[in-house]
PDB file of N, CA and C in Angstrom:
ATOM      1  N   UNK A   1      21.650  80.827  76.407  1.00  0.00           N
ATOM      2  CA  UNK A   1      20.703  79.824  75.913  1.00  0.00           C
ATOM      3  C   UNK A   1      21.431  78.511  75.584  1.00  0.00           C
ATOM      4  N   UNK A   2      21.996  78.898  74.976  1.00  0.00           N
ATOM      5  CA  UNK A   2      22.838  77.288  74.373  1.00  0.00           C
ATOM      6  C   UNK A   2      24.246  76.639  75.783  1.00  0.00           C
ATOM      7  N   UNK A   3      24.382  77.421  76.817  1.00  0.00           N
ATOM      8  CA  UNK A   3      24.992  76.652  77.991  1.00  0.00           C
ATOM      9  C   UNK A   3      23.455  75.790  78.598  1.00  0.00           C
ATOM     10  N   UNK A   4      22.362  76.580  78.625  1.00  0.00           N
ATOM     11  CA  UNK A   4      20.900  75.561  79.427  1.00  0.00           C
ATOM     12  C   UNK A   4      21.116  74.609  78.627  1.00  0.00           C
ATOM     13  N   UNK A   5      21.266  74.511  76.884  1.00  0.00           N
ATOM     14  CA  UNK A   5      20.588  73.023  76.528  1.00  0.00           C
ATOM     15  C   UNK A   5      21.951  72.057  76.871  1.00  0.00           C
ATOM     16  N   UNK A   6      23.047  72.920  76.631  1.00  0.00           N
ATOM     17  CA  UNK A   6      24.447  71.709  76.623  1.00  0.00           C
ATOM     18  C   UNK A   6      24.169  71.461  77.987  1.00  0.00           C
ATOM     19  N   UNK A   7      23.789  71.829  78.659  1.00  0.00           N
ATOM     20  CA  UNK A   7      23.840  71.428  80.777  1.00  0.00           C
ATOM     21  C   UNK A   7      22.614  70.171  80.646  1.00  0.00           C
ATOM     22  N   UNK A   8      21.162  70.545  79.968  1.00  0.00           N
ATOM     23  CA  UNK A   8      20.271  69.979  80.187  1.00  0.00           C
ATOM     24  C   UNK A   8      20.720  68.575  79.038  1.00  0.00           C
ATOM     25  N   UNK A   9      21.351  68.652  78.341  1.00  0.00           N
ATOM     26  CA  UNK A   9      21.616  67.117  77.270  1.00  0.00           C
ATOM     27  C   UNK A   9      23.335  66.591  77.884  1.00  0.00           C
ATOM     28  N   UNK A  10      23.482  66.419  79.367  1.00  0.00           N
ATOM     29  CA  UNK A  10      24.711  65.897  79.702  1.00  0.00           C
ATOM     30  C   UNK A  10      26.230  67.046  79.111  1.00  0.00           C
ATOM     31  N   UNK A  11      26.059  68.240  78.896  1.00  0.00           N
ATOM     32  CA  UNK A  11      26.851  68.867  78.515  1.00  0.00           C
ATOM     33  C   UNK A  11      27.328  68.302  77.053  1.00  0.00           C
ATOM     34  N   UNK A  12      26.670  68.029  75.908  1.00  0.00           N
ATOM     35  CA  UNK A  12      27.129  67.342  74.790  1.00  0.00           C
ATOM     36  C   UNK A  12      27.852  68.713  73.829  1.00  0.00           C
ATOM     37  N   UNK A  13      28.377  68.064  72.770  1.00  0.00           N
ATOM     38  CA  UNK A  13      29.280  69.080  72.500  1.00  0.00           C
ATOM     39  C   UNK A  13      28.447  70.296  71.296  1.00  0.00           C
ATOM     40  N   UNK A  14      29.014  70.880  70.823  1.00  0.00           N
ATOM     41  CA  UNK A  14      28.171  72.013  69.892  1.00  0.00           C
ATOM     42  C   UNK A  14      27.571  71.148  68.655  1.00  0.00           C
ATOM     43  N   UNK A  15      28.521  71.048  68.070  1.00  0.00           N
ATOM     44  CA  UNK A  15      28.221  70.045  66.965  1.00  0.00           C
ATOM     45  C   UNK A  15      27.238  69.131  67.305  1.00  0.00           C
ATOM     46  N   UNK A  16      27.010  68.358  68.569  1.00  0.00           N
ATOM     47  CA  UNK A  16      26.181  67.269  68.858  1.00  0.00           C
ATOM     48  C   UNK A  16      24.401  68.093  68.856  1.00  0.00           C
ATOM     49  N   UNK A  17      24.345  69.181  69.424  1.00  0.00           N
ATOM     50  CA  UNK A  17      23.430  70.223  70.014  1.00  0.00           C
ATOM     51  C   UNK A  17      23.060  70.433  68.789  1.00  0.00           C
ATOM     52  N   UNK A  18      23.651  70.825  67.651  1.00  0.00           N
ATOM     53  CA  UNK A  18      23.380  71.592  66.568  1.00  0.00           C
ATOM     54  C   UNK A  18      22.474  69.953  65.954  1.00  0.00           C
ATOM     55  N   UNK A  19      22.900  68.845  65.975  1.00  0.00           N
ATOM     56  CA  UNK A  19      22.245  67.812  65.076  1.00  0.00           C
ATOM     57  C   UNK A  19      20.664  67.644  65.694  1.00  0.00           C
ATOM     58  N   UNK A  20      21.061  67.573  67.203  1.00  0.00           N
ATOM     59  CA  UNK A  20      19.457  67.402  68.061  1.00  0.00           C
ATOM     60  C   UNK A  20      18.541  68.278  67.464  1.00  0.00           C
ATOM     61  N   UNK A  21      19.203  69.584  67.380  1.00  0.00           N
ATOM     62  CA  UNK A  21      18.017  70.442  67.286  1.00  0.00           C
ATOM     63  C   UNK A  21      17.668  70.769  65.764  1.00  0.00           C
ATOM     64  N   UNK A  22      18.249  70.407  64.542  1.00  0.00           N
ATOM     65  CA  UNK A  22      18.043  70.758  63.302  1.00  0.00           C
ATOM     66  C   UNK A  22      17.804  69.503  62.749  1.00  0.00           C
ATOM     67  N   UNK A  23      17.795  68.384  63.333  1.00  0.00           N
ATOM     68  CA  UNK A  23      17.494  67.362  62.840  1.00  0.00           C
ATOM     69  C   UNK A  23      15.615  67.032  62.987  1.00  0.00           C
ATOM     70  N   UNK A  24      14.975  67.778  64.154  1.00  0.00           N
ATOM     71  CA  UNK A  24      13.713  68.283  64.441  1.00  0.00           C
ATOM     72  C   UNK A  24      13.566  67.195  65.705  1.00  0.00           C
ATOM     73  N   UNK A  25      14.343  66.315  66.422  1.00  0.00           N
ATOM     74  CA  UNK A  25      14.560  65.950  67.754  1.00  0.00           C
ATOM     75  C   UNK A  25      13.670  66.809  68.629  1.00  0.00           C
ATOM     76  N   UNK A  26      13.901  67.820  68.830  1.00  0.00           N
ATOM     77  CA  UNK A  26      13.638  68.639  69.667  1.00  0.00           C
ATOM     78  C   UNK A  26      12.718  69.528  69.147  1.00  0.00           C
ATOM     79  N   UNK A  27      12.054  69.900  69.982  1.00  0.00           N
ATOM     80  CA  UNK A  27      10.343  70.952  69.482  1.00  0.00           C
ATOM     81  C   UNK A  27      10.409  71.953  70.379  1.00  0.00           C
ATOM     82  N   UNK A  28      10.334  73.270  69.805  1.00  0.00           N
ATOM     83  CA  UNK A  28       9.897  74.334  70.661  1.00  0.00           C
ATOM     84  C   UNK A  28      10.908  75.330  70.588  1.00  0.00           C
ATOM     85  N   UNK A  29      12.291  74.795  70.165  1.00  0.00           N
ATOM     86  CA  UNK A  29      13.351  75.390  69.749  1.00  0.00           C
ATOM     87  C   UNK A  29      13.967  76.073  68.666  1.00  0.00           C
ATOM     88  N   UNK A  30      14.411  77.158  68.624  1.00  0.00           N
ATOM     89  CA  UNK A  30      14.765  77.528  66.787  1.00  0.00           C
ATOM     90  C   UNK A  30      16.127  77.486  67.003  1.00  0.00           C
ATOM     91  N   UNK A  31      16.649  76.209  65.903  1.00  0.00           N
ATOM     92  CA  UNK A  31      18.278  76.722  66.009  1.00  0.00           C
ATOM     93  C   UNK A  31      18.937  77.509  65.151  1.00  0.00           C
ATOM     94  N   UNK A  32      17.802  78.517  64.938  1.00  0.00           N
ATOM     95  CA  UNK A  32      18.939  79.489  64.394  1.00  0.00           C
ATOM     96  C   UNK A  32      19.150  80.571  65.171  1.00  0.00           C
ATOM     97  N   UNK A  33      18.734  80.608  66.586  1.00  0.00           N
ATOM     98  CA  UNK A  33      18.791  81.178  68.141  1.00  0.00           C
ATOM     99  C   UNK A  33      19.563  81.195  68.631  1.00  0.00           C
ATOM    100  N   UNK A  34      20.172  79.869  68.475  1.00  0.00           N
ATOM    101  CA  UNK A  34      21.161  79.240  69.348  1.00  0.00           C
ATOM    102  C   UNK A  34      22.951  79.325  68.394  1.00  0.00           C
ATOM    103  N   UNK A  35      23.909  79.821  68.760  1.00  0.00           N
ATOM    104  CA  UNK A  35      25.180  79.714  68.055  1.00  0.00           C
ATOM    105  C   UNK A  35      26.086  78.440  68.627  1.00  0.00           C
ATOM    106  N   UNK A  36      26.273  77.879  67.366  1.00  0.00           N
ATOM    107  CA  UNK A  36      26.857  76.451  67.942  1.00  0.00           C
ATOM    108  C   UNK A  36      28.343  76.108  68.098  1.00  0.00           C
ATOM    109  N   UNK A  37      28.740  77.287  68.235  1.00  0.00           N
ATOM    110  CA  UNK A  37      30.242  76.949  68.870  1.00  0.00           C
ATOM    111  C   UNK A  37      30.321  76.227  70.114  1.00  0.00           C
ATOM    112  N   UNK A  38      31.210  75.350  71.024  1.00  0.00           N
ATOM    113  CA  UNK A  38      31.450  74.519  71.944  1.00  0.00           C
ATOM    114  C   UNK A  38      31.390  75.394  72.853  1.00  0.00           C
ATOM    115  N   UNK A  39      29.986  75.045  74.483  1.00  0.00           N
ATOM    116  CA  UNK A  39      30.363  75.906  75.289  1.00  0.00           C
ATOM    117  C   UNK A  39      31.116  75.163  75.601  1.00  0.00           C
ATOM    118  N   UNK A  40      31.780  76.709  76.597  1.00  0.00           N
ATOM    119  CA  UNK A  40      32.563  76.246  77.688  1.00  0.00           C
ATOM    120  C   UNK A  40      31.897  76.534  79.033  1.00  0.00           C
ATOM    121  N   UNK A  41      31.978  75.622  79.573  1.00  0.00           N
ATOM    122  CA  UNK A  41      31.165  75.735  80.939  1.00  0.00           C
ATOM    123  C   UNK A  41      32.323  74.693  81.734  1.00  0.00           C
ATOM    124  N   UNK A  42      32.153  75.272  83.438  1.00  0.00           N
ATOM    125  CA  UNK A  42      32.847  75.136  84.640  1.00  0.00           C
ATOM    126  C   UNK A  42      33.254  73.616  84.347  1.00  0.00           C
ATOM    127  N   UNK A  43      32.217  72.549  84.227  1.00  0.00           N
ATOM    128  CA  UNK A  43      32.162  71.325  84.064  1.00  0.00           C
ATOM    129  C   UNK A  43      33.030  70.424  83.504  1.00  0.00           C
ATOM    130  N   UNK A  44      32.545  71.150  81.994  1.00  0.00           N
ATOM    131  CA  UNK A  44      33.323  70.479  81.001  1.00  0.00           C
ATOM    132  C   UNK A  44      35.385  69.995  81.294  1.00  0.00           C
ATOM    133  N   UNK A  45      35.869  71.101  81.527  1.00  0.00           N
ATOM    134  CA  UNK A  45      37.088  70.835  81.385  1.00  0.00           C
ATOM    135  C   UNK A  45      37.533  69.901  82.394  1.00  0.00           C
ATOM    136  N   UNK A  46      36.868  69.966  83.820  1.00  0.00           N
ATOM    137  CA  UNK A  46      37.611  69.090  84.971  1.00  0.00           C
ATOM    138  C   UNK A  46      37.150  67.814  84.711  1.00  0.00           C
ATOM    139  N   UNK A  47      35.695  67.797  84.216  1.00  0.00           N
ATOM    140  CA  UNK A  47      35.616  66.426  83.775  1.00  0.00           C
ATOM    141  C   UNK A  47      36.318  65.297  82.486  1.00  0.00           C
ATOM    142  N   UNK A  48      36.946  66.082  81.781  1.00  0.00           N
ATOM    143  CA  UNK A  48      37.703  65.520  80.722  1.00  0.00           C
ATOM    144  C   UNK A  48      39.451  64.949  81.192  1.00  0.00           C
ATOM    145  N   UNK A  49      39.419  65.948  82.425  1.00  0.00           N
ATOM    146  CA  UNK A  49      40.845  65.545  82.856  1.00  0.00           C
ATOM    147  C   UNK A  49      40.876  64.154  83.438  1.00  0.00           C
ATOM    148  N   UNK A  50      42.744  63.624  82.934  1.00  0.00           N
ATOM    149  CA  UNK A  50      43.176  62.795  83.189  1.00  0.00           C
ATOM    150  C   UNK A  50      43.715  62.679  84.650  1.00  0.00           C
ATOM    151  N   UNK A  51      43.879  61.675  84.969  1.00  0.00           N
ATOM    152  CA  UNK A  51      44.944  61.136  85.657  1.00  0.00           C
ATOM    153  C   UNK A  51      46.133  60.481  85.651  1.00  0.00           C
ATOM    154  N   UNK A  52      47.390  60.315  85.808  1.00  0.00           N
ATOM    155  CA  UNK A  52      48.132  59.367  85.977  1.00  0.00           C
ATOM    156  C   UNK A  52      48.306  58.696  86.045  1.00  0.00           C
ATOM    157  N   UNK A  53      48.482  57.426  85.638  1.00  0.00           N
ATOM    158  CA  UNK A  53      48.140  55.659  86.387  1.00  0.00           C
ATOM    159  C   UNK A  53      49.483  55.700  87.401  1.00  0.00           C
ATOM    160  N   UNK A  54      48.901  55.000  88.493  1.00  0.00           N
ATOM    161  CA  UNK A  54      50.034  54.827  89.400  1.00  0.00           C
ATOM    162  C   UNK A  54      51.155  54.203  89.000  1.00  0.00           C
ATOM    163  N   UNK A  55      52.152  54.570  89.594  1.00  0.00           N
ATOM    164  CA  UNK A  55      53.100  53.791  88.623  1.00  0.00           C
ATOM    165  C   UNK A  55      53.619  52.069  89.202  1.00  0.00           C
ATOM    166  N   UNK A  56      53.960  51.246  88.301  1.00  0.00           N
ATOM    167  CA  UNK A  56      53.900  49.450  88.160  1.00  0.00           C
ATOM    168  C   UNK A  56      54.582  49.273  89.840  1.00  0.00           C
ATOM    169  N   UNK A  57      56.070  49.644  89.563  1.00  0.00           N
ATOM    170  CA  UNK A  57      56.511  49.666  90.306  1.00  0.00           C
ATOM    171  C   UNK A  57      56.664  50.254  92.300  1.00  0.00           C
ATOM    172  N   UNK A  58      55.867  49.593  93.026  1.00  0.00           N
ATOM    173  CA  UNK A  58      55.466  50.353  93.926  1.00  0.00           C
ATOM    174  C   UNK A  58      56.887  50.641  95.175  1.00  0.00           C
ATOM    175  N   UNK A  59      57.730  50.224  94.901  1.00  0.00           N
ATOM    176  CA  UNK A  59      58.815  50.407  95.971  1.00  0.00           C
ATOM    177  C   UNK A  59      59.408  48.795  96.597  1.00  0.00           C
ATOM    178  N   UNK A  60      59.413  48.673  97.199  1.00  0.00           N
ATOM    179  CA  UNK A  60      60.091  47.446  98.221  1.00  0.00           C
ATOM    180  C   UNK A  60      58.748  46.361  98.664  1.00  0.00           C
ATOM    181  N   UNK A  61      58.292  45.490  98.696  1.00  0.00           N
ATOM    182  CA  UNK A  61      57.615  44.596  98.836  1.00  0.00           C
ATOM    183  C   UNK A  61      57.795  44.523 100.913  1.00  0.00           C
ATOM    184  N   UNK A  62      56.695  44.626 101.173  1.00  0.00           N
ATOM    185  CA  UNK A  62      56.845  44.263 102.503  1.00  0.00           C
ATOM    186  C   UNK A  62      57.628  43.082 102.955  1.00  0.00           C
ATOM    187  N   UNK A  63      58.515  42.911 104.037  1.00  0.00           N
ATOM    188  CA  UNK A  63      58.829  42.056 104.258  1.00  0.00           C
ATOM    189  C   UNK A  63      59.246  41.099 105.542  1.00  0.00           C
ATOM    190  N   UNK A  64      58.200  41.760 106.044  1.00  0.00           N
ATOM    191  CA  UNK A  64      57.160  41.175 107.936  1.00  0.00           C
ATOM    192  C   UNK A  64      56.164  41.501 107.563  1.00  0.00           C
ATOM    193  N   UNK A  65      55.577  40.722 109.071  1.00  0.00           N
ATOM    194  CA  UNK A  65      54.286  41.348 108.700  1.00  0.00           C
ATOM    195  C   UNK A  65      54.254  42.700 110.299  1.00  0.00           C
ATOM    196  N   UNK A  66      52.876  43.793 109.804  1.00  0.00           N
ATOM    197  CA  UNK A  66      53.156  44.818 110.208  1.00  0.00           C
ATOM    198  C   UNK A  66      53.853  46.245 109.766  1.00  0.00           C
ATOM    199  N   UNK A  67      54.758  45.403 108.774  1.00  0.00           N
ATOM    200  CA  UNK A  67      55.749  46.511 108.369  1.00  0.00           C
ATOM    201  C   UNK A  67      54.989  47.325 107.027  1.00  0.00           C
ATOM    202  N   UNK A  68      53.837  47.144 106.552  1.00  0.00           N
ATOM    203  CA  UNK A  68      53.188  47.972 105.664  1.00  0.00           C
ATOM    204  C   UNK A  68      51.828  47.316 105.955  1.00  0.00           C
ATOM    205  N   UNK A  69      50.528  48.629 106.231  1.00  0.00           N
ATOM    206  CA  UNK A  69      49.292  48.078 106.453  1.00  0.00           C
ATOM    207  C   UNK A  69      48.374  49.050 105.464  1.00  0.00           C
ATOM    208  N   UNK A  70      47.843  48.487 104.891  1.00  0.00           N
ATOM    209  CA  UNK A  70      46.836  49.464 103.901  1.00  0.00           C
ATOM    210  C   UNK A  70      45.538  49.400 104.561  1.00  0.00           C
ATOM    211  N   UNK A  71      45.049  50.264 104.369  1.00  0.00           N
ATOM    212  CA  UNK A  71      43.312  50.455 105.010  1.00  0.00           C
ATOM    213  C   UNK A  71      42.176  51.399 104.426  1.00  0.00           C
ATOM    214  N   UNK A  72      40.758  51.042 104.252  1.00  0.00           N
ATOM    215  CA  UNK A  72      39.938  51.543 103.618  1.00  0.00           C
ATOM    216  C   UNK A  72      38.887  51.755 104.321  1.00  0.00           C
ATOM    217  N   UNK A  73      37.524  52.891 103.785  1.00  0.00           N
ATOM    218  CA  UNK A  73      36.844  53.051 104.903  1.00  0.00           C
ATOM    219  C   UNK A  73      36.148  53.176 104.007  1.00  0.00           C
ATOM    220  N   UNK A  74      34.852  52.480 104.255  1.00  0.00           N
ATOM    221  CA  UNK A  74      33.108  52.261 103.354  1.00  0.00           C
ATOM    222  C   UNK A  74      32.164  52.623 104.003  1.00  0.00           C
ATOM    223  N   UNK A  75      31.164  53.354 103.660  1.00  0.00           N
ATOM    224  CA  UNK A  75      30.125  53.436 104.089  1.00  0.00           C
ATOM    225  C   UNK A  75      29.886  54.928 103.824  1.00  0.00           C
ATOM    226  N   UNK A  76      28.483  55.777 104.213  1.00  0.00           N
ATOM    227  CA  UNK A  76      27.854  55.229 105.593  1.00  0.00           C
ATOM    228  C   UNK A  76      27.038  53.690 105.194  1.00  0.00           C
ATOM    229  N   UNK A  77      26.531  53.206 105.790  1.00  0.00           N
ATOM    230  CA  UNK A  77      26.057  52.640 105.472  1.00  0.00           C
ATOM    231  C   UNK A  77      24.564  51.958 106.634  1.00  0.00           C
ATOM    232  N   UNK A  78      23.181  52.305 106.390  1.00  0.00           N
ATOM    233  CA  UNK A  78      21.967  52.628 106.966  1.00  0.00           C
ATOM    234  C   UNK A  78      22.234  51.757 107.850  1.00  0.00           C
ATOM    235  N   UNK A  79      21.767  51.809 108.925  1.00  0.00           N
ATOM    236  CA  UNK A  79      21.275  50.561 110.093  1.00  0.00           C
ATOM    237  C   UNK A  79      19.638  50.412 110.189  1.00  0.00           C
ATOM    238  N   UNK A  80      19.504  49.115 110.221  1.00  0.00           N
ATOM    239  CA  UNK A  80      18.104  49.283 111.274  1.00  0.00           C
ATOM    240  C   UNK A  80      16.920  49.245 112.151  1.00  0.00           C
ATOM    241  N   UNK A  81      17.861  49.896 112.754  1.00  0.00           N
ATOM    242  CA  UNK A  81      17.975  50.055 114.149  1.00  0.00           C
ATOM    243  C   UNK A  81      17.854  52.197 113.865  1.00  0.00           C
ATOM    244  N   UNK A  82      16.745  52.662 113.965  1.00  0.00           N
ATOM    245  CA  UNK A  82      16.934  54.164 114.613  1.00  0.00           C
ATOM    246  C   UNK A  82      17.319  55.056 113.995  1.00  0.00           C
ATOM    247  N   UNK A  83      17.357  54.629 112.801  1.00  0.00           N
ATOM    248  CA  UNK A  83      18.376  55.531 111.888  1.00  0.00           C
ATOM    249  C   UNK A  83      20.125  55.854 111.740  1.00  0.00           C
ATOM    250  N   UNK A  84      20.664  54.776 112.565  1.00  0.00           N
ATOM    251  CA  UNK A  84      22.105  55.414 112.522  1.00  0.00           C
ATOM    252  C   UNK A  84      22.729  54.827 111.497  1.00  0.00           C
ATOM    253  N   UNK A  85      23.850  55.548 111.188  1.00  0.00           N
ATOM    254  CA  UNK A  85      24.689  54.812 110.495  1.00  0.00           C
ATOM    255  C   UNK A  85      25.767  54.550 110.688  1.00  0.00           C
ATOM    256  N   UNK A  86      26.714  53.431 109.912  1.00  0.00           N
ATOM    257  CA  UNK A  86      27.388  53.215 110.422  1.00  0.00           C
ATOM    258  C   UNK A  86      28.824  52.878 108.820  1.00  0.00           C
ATOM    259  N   UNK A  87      29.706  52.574 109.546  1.00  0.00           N
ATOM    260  CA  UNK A  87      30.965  53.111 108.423  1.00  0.00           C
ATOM    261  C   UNK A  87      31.924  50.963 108.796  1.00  0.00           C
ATOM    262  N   UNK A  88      32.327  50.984 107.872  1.00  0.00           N
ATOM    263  CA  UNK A  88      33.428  49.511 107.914  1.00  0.00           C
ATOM    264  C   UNK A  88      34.624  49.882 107.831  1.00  0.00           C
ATOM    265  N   UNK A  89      35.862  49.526 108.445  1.00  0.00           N
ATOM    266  CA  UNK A  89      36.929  49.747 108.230  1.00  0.00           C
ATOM    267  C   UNK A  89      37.847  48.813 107.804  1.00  0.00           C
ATOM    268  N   UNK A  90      38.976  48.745 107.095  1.00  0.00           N
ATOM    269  CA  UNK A  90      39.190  47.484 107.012  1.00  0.00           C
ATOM    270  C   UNK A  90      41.091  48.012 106.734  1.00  0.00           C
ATOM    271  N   UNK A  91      41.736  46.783 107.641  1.00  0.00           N
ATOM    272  CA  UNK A  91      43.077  46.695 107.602  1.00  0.00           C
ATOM    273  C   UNK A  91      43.693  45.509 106.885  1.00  0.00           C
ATOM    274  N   UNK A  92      44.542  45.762 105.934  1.00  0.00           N
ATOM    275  CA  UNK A  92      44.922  44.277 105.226  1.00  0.00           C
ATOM    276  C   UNK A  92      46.618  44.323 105.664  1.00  0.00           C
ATOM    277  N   UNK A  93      46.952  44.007 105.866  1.00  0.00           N
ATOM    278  CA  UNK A  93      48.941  43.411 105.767  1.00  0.00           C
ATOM    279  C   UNK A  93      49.185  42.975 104.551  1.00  0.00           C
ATOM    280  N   UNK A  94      50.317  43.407 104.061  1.00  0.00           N
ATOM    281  CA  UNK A  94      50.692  43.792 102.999  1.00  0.00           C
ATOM    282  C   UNK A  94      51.391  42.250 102.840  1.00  0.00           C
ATOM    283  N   UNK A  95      52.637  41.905 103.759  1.00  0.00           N
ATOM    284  CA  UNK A  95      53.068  40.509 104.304  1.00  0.00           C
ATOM    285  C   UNK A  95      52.392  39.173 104.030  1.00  0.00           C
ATOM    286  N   UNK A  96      50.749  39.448 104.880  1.00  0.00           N
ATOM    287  CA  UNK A  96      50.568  38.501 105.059  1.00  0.00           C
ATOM    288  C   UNK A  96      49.327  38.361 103.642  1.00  0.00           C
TER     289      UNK A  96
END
């Protein structure tokens, strides 16, 4: 019971769940049903994880051009025309 409401209120935490529902927010519910320890659900943890910031220093600065090319790819993005879609690519030089 109490993983449906933390899923259905953005996964909020126990403590948060426990105020919604005893504060009378919410109708139809008895929280004394519900035990308000923190779920844990699949969600929660991967979404809290960090990342790394890349680090400042990226190596050697290009120094031709050619000699480092970065590139990105966007889309789909609708046409229309027929339904297709279609994608952008894009090459920058690092050099230039």
């Amino acid at each position: 019971e109490l993983l449906r409401w933390h899923a259905r209120f953005c996964h909020l935490s126990g403590k948060q769940l426990k105020h919604l529902l005893t504060s009378g927010l919410i109708s139809g519910v008895d929280p004394l049903d519900i035990p308000f320890e923190d779920p844990i659900c699949d969600e929660c943890p991967s979404g809290k994880m960090t990342q790394k910031s890349f680090p400042k220093n990226r190596g050697h600065p290009a120094t031709e051009i050619l000699q480092r090319i970065h590139s990105d790819v966007s889309g789909p993005f609708p046409l229309s025309v027929g339904g297709h879609k279609s994608y952008c690519v894009e090459f920058i030089d690092e050099f230039s």
